[in-house]
Protein backbone atom coordinates (compact mmCIF):
# COMPACT_ATOMS: atom_id res chain seq x y z
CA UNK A 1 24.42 94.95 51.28
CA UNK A 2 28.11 94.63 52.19
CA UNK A 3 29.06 98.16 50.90
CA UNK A 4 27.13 100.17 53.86
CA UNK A 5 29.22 98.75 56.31
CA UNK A 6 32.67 99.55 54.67
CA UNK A 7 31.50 103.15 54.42
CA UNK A 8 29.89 103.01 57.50
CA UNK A 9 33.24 101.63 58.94
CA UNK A 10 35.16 104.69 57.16
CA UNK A 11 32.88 107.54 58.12
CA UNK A 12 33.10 106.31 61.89
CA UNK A 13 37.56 106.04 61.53
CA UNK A 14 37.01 109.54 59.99
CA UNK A 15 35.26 110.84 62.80
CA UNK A 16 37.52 109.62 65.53
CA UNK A 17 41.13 110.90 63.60
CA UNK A 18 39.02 114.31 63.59
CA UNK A 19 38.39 114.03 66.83
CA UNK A 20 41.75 112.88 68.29
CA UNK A 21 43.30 115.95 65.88
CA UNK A 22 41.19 118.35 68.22
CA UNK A 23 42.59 116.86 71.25
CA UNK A 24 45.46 117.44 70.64
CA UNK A 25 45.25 121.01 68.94
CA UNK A 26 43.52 122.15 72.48
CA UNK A 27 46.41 120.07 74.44
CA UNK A 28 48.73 122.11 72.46
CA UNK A 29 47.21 125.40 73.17
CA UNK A 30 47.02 124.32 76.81
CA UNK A 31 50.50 124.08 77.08
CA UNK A 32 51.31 127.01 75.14
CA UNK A 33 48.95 129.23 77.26
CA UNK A 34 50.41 127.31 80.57
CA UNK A 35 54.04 127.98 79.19
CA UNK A 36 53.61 131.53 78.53
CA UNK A 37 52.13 132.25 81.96
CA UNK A 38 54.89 130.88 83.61
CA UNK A 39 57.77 132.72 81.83
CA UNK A 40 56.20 135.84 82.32
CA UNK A 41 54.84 135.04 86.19
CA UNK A 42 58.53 133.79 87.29
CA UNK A 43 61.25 134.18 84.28
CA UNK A 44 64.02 132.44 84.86
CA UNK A 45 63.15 130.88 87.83
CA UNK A 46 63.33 127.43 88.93
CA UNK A 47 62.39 125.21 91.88
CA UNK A 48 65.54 123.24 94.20
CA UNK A 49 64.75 120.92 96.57
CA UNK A 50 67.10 120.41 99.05
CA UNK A 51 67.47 117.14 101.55
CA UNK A 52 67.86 119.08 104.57
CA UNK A 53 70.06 117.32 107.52
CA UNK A 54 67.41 116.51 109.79
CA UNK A 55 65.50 114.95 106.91
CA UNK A 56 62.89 116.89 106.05
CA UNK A 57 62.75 117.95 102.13
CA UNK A 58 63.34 121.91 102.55
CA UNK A 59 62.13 124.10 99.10
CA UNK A 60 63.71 126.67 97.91
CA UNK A 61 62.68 129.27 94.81
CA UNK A 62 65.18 131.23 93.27
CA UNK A 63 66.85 132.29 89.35
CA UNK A 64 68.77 130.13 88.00
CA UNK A 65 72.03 132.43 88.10
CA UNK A 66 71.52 133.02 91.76
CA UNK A 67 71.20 129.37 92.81
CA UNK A 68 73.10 126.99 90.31
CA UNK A 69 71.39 123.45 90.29
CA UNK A 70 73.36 120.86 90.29
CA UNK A 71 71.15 118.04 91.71
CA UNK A 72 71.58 117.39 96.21
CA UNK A 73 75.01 119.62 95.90
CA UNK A 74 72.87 123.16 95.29
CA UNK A 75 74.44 125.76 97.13
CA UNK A 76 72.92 128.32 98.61
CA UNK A 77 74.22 131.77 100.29
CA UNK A 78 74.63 131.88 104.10
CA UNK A 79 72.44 133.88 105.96
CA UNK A 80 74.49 136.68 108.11
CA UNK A 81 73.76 139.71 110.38
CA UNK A 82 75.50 142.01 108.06
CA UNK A 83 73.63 140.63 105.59
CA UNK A 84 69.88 141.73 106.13
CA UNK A 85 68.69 145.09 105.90
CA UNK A 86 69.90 148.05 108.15
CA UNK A 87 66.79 148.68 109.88
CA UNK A 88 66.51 145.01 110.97
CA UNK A 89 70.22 145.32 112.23
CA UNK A 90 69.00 148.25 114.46
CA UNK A 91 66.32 146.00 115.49
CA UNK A 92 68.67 143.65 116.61
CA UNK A 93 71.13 145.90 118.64
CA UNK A 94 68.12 146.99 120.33
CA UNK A 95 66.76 143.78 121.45
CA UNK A 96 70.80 142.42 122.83
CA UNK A 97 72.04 146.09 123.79
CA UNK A 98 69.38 148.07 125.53
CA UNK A 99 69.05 147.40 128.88
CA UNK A 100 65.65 148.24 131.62
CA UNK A 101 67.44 149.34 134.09
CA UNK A 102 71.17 151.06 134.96
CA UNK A 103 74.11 149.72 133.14
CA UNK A 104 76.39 148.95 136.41
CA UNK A 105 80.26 149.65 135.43
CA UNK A 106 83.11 149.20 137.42
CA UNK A 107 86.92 149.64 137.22
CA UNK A 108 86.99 145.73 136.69
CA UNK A 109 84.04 145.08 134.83
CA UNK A 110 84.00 147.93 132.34
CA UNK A 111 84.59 146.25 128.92
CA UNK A 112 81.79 147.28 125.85
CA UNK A 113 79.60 143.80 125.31
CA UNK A 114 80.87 141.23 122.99
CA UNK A 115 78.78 142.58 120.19
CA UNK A 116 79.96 145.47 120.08
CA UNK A 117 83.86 143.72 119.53
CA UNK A 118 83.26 141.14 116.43
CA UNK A 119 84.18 143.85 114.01
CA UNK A 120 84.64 147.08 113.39
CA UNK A 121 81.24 147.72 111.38
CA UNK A 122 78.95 146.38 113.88
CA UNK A 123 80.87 148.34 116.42
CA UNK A 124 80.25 151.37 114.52
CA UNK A 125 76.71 150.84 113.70
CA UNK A 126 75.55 149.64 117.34
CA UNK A 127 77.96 152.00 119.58
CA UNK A 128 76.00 154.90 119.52
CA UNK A 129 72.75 152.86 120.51
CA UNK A 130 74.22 151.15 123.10
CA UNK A 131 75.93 154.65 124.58
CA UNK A 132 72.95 156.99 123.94
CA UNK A 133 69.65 155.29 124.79
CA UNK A 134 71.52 153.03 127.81
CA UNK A 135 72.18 154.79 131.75
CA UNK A 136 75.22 153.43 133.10
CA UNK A 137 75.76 153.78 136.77
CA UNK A 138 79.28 154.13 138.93
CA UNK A 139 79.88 153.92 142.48
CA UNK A 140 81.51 155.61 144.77
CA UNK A 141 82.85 153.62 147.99
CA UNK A 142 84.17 155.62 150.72
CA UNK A 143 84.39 159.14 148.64
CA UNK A 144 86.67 156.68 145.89
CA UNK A 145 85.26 156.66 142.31
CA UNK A 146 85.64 153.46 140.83
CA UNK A 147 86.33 153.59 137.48
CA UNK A 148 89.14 152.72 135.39
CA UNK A 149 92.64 154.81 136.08
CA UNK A 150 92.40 155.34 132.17
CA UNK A 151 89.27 157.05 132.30
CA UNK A 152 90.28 159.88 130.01
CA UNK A 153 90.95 157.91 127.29
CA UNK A 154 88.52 154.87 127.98
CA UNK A 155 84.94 155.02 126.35
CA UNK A 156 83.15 156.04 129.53
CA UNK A 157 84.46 159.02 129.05
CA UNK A 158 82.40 159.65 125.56
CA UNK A 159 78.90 159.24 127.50
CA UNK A 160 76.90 162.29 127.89
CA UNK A 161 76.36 163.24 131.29
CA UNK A 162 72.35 162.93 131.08
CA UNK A 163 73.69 158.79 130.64
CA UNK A 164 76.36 158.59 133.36
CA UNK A 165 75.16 158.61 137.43
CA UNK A 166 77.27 158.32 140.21
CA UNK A 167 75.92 156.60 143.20
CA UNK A 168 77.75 157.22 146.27
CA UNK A 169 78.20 154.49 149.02
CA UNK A 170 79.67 153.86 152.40
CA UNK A 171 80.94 156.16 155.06
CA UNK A 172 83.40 159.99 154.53
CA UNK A 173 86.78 159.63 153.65
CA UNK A 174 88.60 163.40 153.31
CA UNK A 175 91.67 161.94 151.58
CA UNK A 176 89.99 159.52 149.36
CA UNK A 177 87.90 162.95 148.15
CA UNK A 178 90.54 165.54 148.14
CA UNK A 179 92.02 162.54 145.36
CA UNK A 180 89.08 162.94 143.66
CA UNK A 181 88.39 166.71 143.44
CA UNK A 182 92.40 166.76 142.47
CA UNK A 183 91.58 164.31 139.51
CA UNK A 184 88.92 166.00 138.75
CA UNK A 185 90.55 169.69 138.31
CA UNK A 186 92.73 167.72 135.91
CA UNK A 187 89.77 166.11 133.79
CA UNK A 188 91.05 162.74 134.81
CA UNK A 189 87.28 161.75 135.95
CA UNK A 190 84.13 163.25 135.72
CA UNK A 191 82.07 164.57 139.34
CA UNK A 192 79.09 165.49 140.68
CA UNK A 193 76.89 168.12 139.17
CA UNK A 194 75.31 170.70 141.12
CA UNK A 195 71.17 169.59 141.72
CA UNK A 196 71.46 166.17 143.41
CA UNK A 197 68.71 164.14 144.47
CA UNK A 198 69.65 164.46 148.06
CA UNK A 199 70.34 167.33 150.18
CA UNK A 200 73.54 165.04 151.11
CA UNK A 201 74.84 164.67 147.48
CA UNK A 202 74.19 167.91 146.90
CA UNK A 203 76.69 169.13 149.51
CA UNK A 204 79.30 167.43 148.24
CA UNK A 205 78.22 168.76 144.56
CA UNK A 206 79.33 171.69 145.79
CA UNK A 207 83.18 171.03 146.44
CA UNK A 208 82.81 169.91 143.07
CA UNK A 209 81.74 173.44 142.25
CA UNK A 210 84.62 175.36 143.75
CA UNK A 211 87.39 173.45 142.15
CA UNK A 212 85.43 173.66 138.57
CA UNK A 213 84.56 177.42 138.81
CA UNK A 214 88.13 178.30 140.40
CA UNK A 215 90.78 176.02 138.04
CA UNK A 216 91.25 179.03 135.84
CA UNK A 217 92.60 181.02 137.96
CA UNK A 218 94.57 178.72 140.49
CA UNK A 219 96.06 175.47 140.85
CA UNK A 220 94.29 172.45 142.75
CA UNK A 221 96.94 172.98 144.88
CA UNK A 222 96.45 176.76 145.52
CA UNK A 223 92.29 176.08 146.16
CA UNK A 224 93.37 173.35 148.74
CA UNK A 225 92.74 176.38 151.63
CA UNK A 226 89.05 177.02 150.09
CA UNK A 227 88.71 173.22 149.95
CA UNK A 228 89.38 172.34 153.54
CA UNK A 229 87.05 175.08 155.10
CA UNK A 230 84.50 174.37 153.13
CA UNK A 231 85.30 171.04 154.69
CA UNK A 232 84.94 172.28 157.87
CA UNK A 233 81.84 174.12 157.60
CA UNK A 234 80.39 170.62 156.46
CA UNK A 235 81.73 168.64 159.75
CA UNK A 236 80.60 171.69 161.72
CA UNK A 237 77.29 171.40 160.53
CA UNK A 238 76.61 167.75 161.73
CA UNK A 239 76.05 166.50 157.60
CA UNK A 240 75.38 163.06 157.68
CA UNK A 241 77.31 161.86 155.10
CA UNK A 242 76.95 158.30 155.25
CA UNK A 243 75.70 156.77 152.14
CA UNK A 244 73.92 153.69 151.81
């Protein structure tokens, strides 16, 4: 009577070591199969997290090489404009450099914007954006062009003239434009083109004209005489050259 219990007692501690054995055969496998998914899903990658200052818990994924661990000190690289992608840097010139309207430029106010001066990459990168898809707009007070005395060498001198308008203000003055056409047969400044929006521009386009089409052949000096009668002709004719 007493021996069916002992082997009762042994067949039931047989059954549960065979069972526990499975467990942990599958729990092996489990982690095996979990292991191997992960090395070949993210190799050599590991997860930092990083008290940020405000004191939320920022996380951060990244190889080992590239971000050291070395518990709250990780360091990680700062993020920089000349860091991202070219084509995002283009975005970005766009968005601080390009303007709706005319780019207004003076002889006192005619530095390039700050971006453009932090260094000499960005300036050469963002230059021609800021140059080429920009209008930039001068005045004119009084037949006097005000731009810089340095104009020749300055860069308002590198925009094309689809880019560059001159916008001419206030009331005649002869001398103040016979300066102007004289700078002008020197390449000192730029002038106006012939086909002006008004019939007044246009008119004095056309002293423009004379000195451009005749500095070949004579001085500034020497087309003075064809100058002043085209002057004449102009008072004669009543233009109102008064600009607004």
């Amino acid at each position: 009577m007493e021996s069916r219990p002992i082997e009762e007692k042994k067949r039931l501690r047989d059954r549960f070591s065979k069972a526990m054995g499975r467990k942990r055969s599958e729990s092996m496998v489990k982690k095996h199969v979990l292991s191997f998914r992960m090395e070949n899903i993210m190799p050599e990658t590991s997860i930092n997290i990083q008290e940020a200052k405000c004191g939320a818990a920022i996380a951060t994924m990244g190889t080992s090489e590239q971000y050291p661990t070395s518990g709250l000190l990780t360091q990680y690289p700062k993020a920089s404009l000349l860091g991202i992608p070219g084509e995002l840097r283009n975005q970005i010139y766009g968005y601080v450099l390009l303007e709706g309207g005319l780019v207004k430029l003076d002889a006192q106010d005619h530095q390039l914007p700050g971006l453009l001066r932090t260094c000499r990459q960005i300036r050469d990168e963002a230059t021609e954006i800021y140059q080429t898809e920009n209008n930039f707009q001068v005045d004119a007070w009084n037949m006097k062009l005000c731009i810089p005395q340095n104009y020749a060498d300055h860069w308002m001198s590198t925009l094309e003239h689809s880019h560059f308008w001159i916008t001419m203000r206030g009331t005649p003055n002869w001398e103040n434009f016979m300066v102007w056409l004289k700078r002008y047969s020197t390449g000192e400044v730029p002038g106006l083109a012939s086909g002006q929006p008004t019939d007044e521009a246009e008119i004095l386009a056309q002293a423009f004209e004379i000195v451009h089409s005749m500095k070949a052949l004579l001085s500034i000096d020497q087309t003075r005489p064809v100058l002043d009668a085209w002057k004449r002709s102009v008072i004669l004719a009543g233009a109102n050259l008064v600009f607004p």
